[in-house]
Protein backbone atom coordinates (compact mmCIF):
# COMPACT_ATOMS: atom_id res chain seq x y z
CA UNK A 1 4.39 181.82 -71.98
CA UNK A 2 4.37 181.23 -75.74
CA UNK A 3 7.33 182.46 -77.01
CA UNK A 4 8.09 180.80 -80.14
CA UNK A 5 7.71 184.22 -82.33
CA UNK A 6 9.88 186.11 -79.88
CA UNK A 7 12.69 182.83 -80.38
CA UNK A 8 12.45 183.16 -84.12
CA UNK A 9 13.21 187.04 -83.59
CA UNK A 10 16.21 185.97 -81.81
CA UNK A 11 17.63 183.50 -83.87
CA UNK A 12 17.53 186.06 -86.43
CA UNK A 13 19.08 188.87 -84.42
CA UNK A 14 22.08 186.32 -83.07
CA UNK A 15 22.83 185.19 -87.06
CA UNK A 16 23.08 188.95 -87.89
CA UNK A 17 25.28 189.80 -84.96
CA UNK A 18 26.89 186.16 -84.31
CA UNK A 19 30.43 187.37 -86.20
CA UNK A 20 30.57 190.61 -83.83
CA UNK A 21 29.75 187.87 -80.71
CA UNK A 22 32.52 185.41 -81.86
CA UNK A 23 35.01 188.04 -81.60
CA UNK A 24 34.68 189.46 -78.13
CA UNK A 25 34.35 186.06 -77.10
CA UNK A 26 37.62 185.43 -78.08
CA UNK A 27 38.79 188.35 -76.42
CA UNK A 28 37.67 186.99 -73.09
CA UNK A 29 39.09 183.64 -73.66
CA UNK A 30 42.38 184.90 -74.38
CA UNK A 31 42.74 186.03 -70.63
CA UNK A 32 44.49 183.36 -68.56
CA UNK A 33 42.31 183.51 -65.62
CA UNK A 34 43.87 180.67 -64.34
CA UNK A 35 42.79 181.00 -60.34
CA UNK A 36 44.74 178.21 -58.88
CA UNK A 37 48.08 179.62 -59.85
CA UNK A 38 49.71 182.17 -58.05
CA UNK A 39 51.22 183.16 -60.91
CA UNK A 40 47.72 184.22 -63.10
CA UNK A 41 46.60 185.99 -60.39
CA UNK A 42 46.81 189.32 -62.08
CA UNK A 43 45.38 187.68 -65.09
CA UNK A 44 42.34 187.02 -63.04
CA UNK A 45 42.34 190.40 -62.49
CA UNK A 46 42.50 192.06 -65.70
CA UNK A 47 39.59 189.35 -66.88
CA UNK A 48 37.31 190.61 -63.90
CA UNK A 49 38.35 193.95 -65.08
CA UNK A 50 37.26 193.61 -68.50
CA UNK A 51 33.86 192.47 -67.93
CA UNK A 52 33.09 195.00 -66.12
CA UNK A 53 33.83 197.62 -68.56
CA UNK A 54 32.18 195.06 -71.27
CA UNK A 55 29.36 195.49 -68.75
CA UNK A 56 28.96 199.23 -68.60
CA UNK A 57 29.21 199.55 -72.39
CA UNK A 58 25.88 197.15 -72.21
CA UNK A 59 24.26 199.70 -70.12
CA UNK A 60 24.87 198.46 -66.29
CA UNK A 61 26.13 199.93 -63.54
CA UNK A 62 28.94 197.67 -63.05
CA UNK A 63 31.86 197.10 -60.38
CA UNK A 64 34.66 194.56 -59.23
CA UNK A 65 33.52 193.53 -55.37
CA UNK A 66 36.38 192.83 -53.45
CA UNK A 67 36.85 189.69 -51.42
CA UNK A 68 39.58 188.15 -49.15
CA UNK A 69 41.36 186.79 -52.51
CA UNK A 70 39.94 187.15 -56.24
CA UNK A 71 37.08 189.75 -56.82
CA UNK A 72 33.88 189.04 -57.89
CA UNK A 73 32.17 191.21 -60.56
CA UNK A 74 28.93 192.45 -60.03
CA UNK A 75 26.76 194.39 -62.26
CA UNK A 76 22.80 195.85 -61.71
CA UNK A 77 20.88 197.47 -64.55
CA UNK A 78 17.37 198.33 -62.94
CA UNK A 79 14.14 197.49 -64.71
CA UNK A 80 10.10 198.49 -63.93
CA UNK A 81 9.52 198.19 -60.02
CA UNK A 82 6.75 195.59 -60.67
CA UNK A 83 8.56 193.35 -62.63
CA UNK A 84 11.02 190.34 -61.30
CA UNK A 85 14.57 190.83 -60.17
CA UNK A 86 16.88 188.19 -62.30
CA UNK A 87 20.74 187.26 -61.11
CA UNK A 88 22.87 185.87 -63.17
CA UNK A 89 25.93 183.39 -61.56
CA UNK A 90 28.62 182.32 -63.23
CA UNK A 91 32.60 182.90 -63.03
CA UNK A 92 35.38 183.59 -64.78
CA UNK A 93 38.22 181.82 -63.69
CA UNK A 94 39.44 178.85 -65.31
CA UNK A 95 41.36 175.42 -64.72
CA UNK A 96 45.21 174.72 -65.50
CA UNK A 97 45.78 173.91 -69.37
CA UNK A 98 48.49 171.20 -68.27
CA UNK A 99 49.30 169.70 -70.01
CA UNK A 100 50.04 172.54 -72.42
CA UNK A 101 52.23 170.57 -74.59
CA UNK A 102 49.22 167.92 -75.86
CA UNK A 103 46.74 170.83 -76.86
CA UNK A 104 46.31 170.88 -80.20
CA UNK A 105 46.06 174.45 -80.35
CA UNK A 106 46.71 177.53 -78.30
CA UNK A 107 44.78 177.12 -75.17
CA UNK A 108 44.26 180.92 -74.57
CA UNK A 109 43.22 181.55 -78.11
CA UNK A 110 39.85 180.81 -79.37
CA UNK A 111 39.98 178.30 -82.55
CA UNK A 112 37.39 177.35 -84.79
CA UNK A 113 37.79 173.66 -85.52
CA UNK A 114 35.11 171.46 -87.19
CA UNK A 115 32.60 173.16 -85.84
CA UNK A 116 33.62 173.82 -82.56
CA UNK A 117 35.64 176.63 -81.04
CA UNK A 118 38.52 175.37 -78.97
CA UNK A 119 39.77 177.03 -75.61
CA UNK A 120 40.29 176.87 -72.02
CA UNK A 121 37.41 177.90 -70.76
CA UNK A 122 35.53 177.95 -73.85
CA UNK A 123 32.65 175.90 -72.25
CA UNK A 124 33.44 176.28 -68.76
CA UNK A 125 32.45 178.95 -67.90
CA UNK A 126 33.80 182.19 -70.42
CA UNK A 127 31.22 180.37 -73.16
CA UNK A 128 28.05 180.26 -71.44
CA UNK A 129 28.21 183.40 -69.37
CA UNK A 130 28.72 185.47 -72.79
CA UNK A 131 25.99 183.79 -74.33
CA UNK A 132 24.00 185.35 -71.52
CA UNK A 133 25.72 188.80 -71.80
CA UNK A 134 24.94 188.68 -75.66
CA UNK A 135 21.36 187.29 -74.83
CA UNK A 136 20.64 190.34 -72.36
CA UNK A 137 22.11 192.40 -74.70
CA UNK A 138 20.36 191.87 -77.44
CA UNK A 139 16.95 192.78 -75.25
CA UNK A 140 18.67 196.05 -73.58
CA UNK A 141 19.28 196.95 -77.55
CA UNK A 142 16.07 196.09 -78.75
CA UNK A 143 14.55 197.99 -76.03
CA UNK A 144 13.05 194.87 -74.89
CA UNK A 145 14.35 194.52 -71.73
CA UNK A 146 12.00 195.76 -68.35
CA UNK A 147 12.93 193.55 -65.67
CA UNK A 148 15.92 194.60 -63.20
CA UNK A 149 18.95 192.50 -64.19
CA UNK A 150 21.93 191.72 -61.62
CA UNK A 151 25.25 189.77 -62.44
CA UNK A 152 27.45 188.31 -60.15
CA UNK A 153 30.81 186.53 -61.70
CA UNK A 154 33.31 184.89 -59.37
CA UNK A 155 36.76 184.59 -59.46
CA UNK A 156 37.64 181.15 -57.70
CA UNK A 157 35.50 178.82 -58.23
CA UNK A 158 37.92 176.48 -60.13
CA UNK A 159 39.86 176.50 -57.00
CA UNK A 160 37.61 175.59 -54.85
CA UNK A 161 37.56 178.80 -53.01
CA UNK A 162 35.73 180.38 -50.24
CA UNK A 163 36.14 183.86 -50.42
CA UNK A 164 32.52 184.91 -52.46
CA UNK A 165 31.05 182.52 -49.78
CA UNK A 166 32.31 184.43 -47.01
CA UNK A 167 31.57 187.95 -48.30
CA UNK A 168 27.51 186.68 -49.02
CA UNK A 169 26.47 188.16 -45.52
CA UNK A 170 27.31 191.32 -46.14
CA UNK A 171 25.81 191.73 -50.22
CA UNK A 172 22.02 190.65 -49.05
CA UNK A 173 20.25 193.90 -49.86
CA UNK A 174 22.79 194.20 -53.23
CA UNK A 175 22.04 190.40 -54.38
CA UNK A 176 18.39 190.61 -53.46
CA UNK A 177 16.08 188.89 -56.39
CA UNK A 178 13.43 186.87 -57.12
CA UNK A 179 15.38 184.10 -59.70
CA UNK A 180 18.53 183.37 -59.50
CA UNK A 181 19.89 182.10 -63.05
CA UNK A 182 23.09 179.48 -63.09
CA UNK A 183 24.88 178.99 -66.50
CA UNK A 184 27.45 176.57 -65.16
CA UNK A 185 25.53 173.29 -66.36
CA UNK A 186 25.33 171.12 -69.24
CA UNK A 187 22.79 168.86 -70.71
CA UNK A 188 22.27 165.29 -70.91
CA UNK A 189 24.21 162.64 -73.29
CA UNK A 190 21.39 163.26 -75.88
CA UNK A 191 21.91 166.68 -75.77
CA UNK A 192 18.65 168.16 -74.65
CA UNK A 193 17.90 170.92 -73.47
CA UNK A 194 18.77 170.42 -69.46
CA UNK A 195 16.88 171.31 -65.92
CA UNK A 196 19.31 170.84 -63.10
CA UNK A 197 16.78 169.87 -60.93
CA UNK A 198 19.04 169.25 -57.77
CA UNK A 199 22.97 169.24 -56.42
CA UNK A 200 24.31 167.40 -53.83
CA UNK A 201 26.15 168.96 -51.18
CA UNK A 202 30.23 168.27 -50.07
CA UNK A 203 32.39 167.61 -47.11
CA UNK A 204 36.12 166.83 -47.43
CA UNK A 205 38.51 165.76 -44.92
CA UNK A 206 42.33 164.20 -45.02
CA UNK A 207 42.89 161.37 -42.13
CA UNK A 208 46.74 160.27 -41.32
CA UNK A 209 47.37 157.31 -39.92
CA UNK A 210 51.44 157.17 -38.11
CA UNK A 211 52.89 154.22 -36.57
CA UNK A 212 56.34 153.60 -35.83
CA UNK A 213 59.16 157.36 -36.91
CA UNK A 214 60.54 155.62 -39.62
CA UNK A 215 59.84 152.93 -42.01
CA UNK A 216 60.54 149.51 -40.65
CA UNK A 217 62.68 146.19 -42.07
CA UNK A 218 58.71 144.04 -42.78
CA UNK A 219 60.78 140.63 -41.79
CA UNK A 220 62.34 141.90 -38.89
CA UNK A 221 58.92 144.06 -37.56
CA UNK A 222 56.24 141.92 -39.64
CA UNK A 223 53.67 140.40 -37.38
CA UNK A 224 54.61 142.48 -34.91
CA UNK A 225 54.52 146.50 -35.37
CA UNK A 226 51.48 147.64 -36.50
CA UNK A 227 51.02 148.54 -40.35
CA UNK A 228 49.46 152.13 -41.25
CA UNK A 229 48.95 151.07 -44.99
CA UNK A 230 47.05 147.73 -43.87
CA UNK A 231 45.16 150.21 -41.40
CA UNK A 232 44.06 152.65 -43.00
CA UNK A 233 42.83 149.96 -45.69
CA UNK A 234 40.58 148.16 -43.12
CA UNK A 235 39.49 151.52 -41.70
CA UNK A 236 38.67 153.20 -44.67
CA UNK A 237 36.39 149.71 -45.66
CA UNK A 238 35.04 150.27 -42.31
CA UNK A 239 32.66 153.65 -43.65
CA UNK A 240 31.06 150.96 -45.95
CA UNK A 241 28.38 148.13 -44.75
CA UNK A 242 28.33 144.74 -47.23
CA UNK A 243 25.53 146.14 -49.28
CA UNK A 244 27.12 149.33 -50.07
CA UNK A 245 25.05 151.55 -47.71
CA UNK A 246 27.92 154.06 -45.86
CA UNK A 247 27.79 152.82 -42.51
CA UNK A 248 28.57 156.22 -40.25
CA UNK A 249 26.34 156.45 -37.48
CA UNK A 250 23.42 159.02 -37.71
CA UNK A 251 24.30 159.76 -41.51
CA UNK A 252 21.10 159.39 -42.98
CA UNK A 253 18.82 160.48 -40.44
CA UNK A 254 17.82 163.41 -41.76
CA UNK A 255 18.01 163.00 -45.60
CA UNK A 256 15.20 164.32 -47.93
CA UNK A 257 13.83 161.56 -50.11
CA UNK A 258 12.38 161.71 -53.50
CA UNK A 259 9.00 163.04 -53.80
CA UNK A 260 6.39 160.81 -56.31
CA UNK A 261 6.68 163.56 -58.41
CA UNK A 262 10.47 163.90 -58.56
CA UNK A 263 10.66 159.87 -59.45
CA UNK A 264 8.54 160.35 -62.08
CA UNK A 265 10.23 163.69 -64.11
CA UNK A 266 13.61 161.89 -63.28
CA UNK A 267 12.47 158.24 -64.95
CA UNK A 268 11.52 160.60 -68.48
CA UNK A 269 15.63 160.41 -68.79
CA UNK A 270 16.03 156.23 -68.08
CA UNK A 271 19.89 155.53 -67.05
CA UNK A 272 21.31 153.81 -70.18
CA UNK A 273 23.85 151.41 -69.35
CA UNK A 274 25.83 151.16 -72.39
CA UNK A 275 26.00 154.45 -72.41
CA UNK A 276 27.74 154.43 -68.66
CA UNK A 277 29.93 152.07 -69.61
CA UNK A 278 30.94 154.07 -72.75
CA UNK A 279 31.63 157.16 -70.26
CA UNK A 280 32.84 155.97 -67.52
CA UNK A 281 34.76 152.13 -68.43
CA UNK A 282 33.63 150.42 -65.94
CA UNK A 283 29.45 148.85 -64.49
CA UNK A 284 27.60 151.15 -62.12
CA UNK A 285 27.62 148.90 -59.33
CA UNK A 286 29.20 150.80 -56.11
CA UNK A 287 26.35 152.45 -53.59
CA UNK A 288 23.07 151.41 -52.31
CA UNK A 289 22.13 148.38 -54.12
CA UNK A 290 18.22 148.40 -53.29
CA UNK A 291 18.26 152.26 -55.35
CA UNK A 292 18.80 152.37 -59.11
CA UNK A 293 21.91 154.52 -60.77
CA UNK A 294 19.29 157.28 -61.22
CA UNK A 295 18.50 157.59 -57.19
CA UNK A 296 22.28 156.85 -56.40
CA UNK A 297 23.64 159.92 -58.07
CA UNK A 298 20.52 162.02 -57.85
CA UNK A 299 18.91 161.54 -54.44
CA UNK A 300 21.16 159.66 -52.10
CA UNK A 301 24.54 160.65 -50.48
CA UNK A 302 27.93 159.49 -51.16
CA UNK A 303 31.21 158.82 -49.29
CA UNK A 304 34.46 158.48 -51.25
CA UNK A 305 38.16 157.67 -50.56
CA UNK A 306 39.55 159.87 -53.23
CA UNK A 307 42.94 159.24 -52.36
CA UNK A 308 45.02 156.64 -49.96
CA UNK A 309 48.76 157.04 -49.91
CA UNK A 310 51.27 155.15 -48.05
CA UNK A 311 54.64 153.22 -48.75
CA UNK A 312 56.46 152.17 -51.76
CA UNK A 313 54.53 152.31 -55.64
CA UNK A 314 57.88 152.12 -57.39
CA UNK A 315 59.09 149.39 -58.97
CA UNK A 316 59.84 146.10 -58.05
CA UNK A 317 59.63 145.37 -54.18
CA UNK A 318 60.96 147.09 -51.31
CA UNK A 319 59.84 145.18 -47.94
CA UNK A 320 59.10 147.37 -45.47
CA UNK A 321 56.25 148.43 -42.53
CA UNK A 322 55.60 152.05 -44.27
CA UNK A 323 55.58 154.79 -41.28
CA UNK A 324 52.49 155.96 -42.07
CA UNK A 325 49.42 156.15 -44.33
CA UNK A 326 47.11 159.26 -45.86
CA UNK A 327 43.52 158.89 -47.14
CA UNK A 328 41.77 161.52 -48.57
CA UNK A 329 37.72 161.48 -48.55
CA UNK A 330 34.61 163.13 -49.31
CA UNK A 331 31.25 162.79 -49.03
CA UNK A 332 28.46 164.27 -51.17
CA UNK A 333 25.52 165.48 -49.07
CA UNK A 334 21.48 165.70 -50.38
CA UNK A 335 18.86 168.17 -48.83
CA UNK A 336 18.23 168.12 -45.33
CA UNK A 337 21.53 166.80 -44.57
CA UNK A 338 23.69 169.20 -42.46
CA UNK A 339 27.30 169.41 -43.64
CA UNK A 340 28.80 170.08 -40.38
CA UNK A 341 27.15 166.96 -38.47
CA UNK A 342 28.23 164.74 -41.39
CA UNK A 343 31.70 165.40 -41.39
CA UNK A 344 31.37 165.35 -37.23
CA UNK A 345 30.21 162.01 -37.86
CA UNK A 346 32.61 160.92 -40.44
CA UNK A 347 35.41 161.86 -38.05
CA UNK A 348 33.75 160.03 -34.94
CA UNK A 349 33.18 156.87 -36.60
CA UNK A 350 36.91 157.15 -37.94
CA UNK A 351 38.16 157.61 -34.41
CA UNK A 352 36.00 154.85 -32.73
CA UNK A 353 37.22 152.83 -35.54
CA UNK A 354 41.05 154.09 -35.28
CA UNK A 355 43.39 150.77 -34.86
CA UNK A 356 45.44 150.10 -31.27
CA UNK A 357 49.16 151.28 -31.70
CA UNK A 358 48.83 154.03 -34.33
CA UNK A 359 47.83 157.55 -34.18
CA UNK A 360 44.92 159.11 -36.13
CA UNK A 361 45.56 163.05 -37.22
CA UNK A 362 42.89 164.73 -39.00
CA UNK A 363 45.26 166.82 -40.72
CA UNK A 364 42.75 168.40 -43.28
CA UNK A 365 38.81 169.04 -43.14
CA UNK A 366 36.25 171.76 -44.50
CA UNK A 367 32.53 171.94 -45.69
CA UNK A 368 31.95 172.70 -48.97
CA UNK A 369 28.06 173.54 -49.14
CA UNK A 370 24.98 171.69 -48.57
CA UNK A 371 22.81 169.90 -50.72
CA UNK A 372 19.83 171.52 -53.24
CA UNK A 373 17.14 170.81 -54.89
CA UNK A 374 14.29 172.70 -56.62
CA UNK A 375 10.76 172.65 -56.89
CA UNK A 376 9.26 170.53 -60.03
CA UNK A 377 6.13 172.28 -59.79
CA UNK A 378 7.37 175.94 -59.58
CA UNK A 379 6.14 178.52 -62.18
CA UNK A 380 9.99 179.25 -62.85
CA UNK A 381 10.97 175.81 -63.96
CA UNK A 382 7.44 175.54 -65.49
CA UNK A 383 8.44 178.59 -67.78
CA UNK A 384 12.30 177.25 -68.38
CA UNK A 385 10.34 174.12 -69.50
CA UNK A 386 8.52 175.97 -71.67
CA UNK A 387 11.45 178.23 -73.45
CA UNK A 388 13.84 175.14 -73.57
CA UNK A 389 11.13 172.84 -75.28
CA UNK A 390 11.02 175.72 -77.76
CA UNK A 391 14.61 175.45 -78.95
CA UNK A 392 15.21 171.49 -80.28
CA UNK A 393 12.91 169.00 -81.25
CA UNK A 394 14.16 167.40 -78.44
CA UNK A 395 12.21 166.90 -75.13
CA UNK A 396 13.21 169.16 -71.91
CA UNK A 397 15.05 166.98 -69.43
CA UNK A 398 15.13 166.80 -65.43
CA UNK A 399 18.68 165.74 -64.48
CA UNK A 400 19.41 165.37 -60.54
CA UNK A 401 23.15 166.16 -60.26
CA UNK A 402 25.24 164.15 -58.29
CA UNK A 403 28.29 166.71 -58.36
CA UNK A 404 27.82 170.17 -56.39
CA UNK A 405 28.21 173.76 -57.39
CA UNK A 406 28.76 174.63 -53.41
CA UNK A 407 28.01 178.46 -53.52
CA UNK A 408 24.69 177.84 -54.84
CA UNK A 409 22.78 177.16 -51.64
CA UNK A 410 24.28 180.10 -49.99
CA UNK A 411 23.54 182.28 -52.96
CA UNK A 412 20.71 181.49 -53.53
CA UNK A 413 19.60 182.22 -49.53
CA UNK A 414 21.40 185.12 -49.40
CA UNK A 415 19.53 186.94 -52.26
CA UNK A 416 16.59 185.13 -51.62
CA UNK A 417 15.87 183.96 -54.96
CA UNK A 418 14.30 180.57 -56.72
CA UNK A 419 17.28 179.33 -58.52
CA UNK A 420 16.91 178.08 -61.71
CA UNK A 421 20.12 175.93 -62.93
CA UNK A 422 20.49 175.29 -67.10
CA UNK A 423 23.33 175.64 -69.36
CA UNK A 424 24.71 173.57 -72.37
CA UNK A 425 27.87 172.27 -71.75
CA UNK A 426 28.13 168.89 -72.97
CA UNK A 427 30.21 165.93 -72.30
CA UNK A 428 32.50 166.28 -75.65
CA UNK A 429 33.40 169.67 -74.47
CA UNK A 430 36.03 167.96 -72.62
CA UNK A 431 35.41 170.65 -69.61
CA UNK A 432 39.26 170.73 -67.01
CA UNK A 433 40.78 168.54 -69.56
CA UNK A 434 43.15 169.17 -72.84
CA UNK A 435 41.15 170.65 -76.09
CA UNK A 436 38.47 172.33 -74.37
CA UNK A 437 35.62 173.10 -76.83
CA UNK A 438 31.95 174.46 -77.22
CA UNK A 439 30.29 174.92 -80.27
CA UNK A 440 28.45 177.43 -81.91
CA UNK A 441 25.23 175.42 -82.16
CA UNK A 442 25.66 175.56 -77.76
CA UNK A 443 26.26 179.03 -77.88
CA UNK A 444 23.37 180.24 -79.78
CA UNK A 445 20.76 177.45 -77.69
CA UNK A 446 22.32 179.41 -74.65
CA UNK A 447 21.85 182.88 -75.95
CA UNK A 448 18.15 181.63 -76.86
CA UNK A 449 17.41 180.21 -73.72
CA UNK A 450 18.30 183.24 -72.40
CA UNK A 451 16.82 185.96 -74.24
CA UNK A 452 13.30 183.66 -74.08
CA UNK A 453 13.48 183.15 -70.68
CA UNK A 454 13.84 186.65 -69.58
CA UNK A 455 10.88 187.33 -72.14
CA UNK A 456 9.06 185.11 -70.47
CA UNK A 457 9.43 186.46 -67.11
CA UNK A 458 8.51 189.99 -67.80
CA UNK A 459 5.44 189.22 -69.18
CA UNK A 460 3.74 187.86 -65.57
């Protein structure tokens, strides 16, 4: 597991090929894989397209996979029989660039700037899954390469769609592996190299509360008709008890608390509250209050109103008894927690709670995936630790990720593989938002991490 010769070997190999990596990079970025638009669709296509001839010139047997909307590409390049099986996740659609107008350069073409190449999608996800294509291919080239390799790239996962999901059932013998390597995370504030040690889980539903057809006079029907907007406020407060604990019946009964261990790797990264406040504007004080920021996002569930819409926001005043009222919620779900009983529950307690006179609609609802988390002890993360403590002078970190990557669980079941979660994204990439960036000092950690990592594994 000491690899430090084999990363100088690569550091050396990515400065004498990094012009020749910068260049088809940009030619993938300059596809406008833009899922959620109708309009990109055949974008999407010709990206998918692309990689998969990228692929076969690498040396893989590679294919688009069709699903019920964008396809996914998948590609296999078989190693020695008594060596691991490694896939690869990652995707290649991308977010919206609106908007367009306040990007300081082309969104869809790939611009050096200060150090830092500029893009939609450069970082998320077109920059880290090359690094891994140029990582693997640098071994394939070098003839160092004799562990079986699978990729599979979707084509939706900016849109929040279902389709690769669906289609898992039926790829179990194809996906089959023993570790199942994410590139779609990022590192913490300092920058160091990153083990996503856990995701939470999601659940999403839209509740409607209607009262009278039409909007009504407030000082003719105030006091009297019932008010969806001051509803839906009290019933939406209702999911929450004084001390910030969500109060749905049955919600944490089966939760999976922190092991010793797990408290212990997570305190080695202590939750700096300047630093929160410089992120986020405002103090960390929503949730459980007896659990620290750390356990809050890491460890515990959430429930959110991400969205309550009724009556007039213009301006000045307009007095009346608004018709109805919208809320839009989700919850984010840790192991052991099943998706589909939470958002059962989330519904009963809204319709116990529902107010006399108005009717509740759940107009909207879906699971997005359950909760993960991996094994601190396992030889996999003990050899990531290893690689990644190789690259920086910077400590590995443990990072228990409060937002959710919702294929993962399934993925990772259906090909039955340990799944090991680092990238190197970073917060100034400015990931779904204008100027999109990575640099090429993130690039080349994630080709390294890479490159060491598979080295690593083939030597068991």
């Amino acid at each position: 597991m000491h690899i430090s010769r084999h990363i100088k070997d690569f550091r050396e190999l990515f400065e004498k090929h990094k012009t020749r990596y910068l260049e088809e990079w940009r030619e993938l970025v300059a596809f406008q894989s833009v899922s959620a638009d109708p309009d990109h669709h055949g974008d999407c296509i010709r990206c998918a397209e692309w990689l998969v001839e990228h692929l076969g010139a690498m040396g893989f047997e590679s294919r688009l996979l069709e699903t019920r909307t964008k396809p996914a590409v998948f590609a296999e390049r078989k190693g020695s029989d008594n060596k691991p099986t490694v896939l690869f996740y990652g995707h290649y659609d991308v977010q919206p660039v609106d908007p367009v107008e306040e990007w300081t350069s082309p969104p869809f073409e790939l611009t050096p700037r200060d150090g830092r190449l500029y893009a939609r999608g450069a970082s998320d996800n077109k920059g880290q899954l090359f690094y891994a294509l140029k990582a693997i291919e640098t071994l394939i080239r070098n003839d160092a390469l004799d562990l079986s390799v699978k990729i599979i790239f979707e084509g939706e996962e900016e849109s929040a769609g279902s389709s690769l999901a669906e289609a898992l059932d039926g790829w179990r013998d194809m996906l089959a592996a023993d570790v199942l390597m994410v590139i779609d995370t990022g590192t913490v504030r300092s920058g160091a190299p990153t083990i996503i040690m856990g995701l939470r889980g999601i659940v999403h539903l839209t509740a409607r509360l209607t009262g009278a057809p039409r909007d009504l006079h407030s000082g003719v029907h105030g006091g009297v008709a019932p008010n969806p907007a001051n509803a839906m406020a009290r019933l939406v407060a209702s999911l929450h008890n004084d001390d910030g604990s969500i109060a749905v019946e049955g919600f944490y009964d089966s939760l999976l608390p922190p092991s010793d261990r797990e408290r212990e790797l997570a305190g080695r990264t202590p939750f700096d509250l300047r630093e929160y406040l410089d992120q986020a504007g405002v103090e960390p004080c929503a949730g459980e209050k007896e659990y620290s920021p750390v356990e809050r996002v890491g460890f515990r569930p959430s429930l959110d109103a991400n969205g309550i819409v009724s009556g007039y926001g213009g301006a000045g005043s307009k007095t009346i008894i608004p018709s109805a009222a919208i809320a839009k919620l989700t919850a984010r779900l840790v192991p052991r927690q099943d998706p589909e009983f939470c958002l059962r529950a989330i519904v009963s307690h809204l319709e116990r709670h529902a107010p006399k006179g108005l009717r509740l609609e759940i107009t909207e609802e879906g699971v997005g995936g359950a909760g993960l988390r991996l094994d601190p002890d396992s030889s996999v993360v003990k050899r990531a630790t290893a690689v990644l403590d190789g690259l920086t002078d910077l400590k590995t970190a443990f990072l228990w990720e409060g937002a959710s990557i919702p294929v993962i669980p399934e993925l990772a079941a259906a090909a039955g593989a340990e799944p090991l979660l680092v990238g190197f994204s970073r917060e100034e990439d400015r990931i779904h938002a204008v100027d999109e960036s990575f640099s090429v000092e993130q690039f080349r950690l994630g080709y390294l991490y890479v490159a060491g990592m598979l080295t690593s594994l083939q030597k068991e």
